[in-house]
Protein backbone atom coordinates (compact mmCIF):
# COMPACT_ATOMS: atom_id res chain seq x y z
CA UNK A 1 0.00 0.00 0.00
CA UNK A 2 3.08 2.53 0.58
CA UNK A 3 4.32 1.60 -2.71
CA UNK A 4 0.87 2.79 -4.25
CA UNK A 5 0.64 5.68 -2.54
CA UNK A 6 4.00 6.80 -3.06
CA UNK A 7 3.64 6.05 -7.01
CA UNK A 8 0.32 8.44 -6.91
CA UNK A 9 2.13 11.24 -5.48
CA UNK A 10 4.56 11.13 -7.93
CA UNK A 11 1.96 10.95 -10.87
CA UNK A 12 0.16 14.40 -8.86
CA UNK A 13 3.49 16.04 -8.74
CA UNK A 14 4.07 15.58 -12.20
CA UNK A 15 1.00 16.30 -13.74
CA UNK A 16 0.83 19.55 -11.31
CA UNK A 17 4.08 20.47 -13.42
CA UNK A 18 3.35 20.10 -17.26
CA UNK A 19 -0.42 22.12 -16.73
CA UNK A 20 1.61 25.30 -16.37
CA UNK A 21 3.52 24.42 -19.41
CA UNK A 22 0.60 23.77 -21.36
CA UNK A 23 -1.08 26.51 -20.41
CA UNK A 24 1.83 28.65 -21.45
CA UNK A 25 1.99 26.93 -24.98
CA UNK A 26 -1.76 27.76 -25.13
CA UNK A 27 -1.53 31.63 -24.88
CA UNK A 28 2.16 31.78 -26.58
CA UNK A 29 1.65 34.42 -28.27
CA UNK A 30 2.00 38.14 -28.20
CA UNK A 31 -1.21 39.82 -26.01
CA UNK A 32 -2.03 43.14 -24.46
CA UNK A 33 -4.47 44.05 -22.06
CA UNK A 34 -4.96 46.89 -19.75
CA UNK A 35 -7.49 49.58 -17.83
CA UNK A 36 -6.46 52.41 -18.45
CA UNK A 37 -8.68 56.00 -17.08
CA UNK A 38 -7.46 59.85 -18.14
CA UNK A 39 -8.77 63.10 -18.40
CA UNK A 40 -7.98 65.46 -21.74
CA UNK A 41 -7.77 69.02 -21.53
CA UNK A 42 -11.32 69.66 -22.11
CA UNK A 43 -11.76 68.35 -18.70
CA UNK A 44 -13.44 65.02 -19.88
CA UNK A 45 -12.90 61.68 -18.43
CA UNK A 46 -12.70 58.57 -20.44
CA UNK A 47 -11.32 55.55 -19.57
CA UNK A 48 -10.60 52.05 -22.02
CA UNK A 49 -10.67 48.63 -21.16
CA UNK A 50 -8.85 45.60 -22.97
CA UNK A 51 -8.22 42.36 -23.08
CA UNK A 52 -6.37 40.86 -26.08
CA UNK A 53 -4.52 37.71 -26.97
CA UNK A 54 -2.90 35.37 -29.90
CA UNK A 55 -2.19 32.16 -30.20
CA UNK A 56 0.35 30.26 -32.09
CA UNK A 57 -1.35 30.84 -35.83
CA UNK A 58 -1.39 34.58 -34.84
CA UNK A 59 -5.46 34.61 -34.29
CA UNK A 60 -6.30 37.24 -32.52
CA UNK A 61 -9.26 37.50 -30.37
CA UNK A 62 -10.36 40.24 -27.43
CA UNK A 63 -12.86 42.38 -26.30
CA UNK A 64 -12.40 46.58 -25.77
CA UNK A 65 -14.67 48.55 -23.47
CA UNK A 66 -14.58 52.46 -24.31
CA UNK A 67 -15.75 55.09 -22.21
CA UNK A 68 -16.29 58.63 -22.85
CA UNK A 69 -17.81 61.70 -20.42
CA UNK A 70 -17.35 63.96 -23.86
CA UNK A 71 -20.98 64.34 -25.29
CA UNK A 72 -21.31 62.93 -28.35
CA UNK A 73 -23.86 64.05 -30.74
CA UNK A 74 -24.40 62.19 -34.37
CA UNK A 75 -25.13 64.74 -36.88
CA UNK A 76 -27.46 64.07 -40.29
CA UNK A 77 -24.51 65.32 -42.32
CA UNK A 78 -25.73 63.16 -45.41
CA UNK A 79 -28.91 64.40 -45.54
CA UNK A 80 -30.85 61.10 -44.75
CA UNK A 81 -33.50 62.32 -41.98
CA UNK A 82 -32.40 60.15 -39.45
CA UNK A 83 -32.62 61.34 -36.40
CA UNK A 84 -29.48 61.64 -34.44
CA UNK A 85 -28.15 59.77 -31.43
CA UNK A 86 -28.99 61.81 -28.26
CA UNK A 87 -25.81 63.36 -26.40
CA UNK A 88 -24.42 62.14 -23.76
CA UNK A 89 -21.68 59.94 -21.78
CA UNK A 90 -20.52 57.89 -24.54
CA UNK A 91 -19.25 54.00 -24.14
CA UNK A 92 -18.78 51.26 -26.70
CA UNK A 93 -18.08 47.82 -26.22
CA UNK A 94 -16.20 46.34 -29.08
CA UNK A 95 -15.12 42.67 -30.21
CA UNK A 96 -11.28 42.62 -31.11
CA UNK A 97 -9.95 40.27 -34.02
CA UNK A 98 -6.58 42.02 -35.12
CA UNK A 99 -3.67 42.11 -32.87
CA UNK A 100 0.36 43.80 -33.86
CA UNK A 101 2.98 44.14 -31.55
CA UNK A 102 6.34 45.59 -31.57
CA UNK A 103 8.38 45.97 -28.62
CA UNK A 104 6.23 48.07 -26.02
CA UNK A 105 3.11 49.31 -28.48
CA UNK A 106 0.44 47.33 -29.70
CA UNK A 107 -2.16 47.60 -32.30
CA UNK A 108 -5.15 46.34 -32.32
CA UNK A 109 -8.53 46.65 -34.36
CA UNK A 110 -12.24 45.72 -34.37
CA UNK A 111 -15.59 45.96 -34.20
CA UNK A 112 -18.17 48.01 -32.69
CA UNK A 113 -21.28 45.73 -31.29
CA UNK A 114 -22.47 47.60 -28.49
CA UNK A 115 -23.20 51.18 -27.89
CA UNK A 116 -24.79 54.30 -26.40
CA UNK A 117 -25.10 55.84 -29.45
CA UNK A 118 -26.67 53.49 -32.39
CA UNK A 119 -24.69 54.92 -34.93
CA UNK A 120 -21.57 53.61 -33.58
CA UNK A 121 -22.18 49.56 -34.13
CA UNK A 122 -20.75 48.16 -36.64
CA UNK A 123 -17.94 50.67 -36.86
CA UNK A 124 -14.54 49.52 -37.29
CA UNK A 125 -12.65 50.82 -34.05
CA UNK A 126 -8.70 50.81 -33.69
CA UNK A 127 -7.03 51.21 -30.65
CA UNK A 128 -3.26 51.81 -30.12
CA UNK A 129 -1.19 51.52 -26.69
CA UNK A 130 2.48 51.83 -25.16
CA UNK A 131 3.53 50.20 -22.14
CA UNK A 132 6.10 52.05 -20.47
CA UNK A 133 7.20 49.55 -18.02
CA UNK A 134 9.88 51.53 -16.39
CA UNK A 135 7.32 53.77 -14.63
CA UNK A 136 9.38 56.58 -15.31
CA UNK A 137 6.67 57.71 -17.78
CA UNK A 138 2.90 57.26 -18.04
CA UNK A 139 1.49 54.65 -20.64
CA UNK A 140 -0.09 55.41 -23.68
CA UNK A 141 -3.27 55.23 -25.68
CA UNK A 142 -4.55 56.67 -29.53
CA UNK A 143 -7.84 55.32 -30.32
CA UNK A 144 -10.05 56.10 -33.75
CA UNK A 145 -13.02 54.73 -35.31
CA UNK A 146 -13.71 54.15 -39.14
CA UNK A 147 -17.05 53.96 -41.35
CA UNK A 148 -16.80 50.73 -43.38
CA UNK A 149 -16.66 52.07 -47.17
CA UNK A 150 -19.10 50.79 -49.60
CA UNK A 151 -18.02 48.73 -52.60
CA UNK A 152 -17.53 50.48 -55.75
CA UNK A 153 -15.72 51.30 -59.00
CA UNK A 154 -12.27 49.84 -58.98
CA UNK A 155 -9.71 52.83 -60.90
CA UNK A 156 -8.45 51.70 -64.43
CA UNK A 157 -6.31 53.03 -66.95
CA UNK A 158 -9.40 53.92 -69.39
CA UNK A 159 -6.84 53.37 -72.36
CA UNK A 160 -5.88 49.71 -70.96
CA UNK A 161 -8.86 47.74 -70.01
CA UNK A 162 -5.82 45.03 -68.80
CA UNK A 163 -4.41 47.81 -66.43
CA UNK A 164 -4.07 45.88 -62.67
CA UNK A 165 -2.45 48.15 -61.10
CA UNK A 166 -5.01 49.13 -58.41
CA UNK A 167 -4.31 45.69 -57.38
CA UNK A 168 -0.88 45.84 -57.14
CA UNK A 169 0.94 46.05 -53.45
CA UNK A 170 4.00 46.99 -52.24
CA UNK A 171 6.30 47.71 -49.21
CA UNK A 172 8.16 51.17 -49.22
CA UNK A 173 11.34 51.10 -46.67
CA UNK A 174 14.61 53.07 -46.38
CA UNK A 175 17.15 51.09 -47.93
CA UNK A 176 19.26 52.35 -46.28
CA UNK A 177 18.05 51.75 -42.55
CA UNK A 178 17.39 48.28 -41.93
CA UNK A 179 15.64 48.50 -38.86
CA UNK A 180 13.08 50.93 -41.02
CA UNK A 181 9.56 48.62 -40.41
CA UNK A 182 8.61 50.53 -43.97
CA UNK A 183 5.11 52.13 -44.58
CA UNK A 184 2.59 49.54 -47.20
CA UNK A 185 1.28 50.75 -49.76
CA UNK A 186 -2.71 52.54 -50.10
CA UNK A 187 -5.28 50.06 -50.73
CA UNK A 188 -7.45 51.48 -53.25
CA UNK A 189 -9.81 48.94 -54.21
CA UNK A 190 -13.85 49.94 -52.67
CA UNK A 191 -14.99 47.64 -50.31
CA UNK A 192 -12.15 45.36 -49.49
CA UNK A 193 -11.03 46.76 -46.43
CA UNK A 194 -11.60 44.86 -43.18
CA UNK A 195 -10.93 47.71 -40.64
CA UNK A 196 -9.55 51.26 -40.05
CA UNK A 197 -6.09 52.02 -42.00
CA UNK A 198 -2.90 50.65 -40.21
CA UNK A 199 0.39 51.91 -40.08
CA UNK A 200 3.57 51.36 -38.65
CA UNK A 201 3.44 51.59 -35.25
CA UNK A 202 6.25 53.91 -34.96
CA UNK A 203 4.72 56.42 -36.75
CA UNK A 204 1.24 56.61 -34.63
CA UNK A 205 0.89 59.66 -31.99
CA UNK A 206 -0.95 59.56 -28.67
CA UNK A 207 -3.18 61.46 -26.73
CA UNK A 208 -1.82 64.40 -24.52
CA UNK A 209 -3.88 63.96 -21.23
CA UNK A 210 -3.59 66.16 -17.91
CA UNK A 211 -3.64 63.27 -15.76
CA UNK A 212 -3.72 59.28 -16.01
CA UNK A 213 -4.24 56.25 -13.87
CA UNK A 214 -4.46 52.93 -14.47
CA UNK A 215 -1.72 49.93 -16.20
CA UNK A 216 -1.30 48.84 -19.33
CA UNK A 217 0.46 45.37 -20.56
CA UNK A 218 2.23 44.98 -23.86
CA UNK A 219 3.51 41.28 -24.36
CA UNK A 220 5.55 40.53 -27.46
């Protein structure tokens, strides 16, 4: 019977080691989550909430909370008659699906399901972060939202009904930097975008707030 028991303990122990290890595997890659409150010069408070992650194919998936004491009104400026969105606190709940990371910023992009204002769902939403670990200086946010276009005309040479090149792609970099990430190249083509414009994150500015609390977690 000590022989038994002894053998169990030893299959606990063991099994109590390689969970962590899977677990690990499971979220290995990059992930950024945070809560994160500030107030802009125009006195307003808003505050974000995130929760991102990858996995090893580099699917992203998350959820974004937004928060804004700012009133928001939706004008009619195409003419439709629709009445507008009342004004008031503003807050959007949005489900994340695109996730970039390099070094101590992270991208990430989405879309709107849930809001005060109606206008606002099915918005593409893009939120950007720094995580300045030393403490030294406050972390960083940039959000924006984005209309989905409407499909449409694709541009041609009129004079060469073969002309591709709205289709064509390409990478611009500084050849002669080669830690230049490089800028891509404008896709033109109606309808085929699947969220707000990206950009290198290098290039992205943040907001300039009066005050901040809160922690935010960039993971490569």
């Amino acid at each position: 019977m000590k022989r038994i028991a002894f053998v169990f303990v030893l299959v606990l122990a063991a099994a109590g080691s390689v969970t962590p290890r899977l677990a690990a595997a499971h979220q290995s890659g990059p992930s950024a989550n945070g809560t994160y409150r500030f107030v802009m010069a125009d006195g307003a408070t808003k505050s974000v909430e995130f929760n991102v992650t990858s996995d090893e194919r580099s699917v992203a998936t998350g959820v974004m909370t937004f928060r804004d004491e700012a009133r928001v009104v939706e004008q009619d400026v195409d003419g439709t008659g629709e009445r507008p969105d009342e004004a008031g606190e503003f807050f959007m709940t949005a489900d994340i699906n695109t996730l970039t990371v390099e070094n101590n910023r992270a991208l990430m992009g989405g879309i709107v399901r849930d809001s005060s204002h109606r206008a606002y769902v099915g918005r593409w939403v893009q939120l950007v972060v720094e995580d300045n670990r030393d403490g030294r200086d406050p972390d960083k946010v940039s959000w924006c939202f984005c209309k989905p276009e409407a499909s449409g005309w694709t541009p041609v040479d009129a004079e060469d009904p073969r002309d591709e090149g709205a289709w064509w792609h390409w990478w611009a970099t500084d050849d002669e930097r080669r830690d230049d990430t490089g800028v891509p190249s404008a896709n033109i083509i109606p309808g085929s975008r699947t969220g707000c414009p990206t950009f290198s994150l290098s290039t992205y500015e943040f907001a300039e707030v009066d005050s901040a609390e809160g922690d935010i977690q960039v993971q490569p």
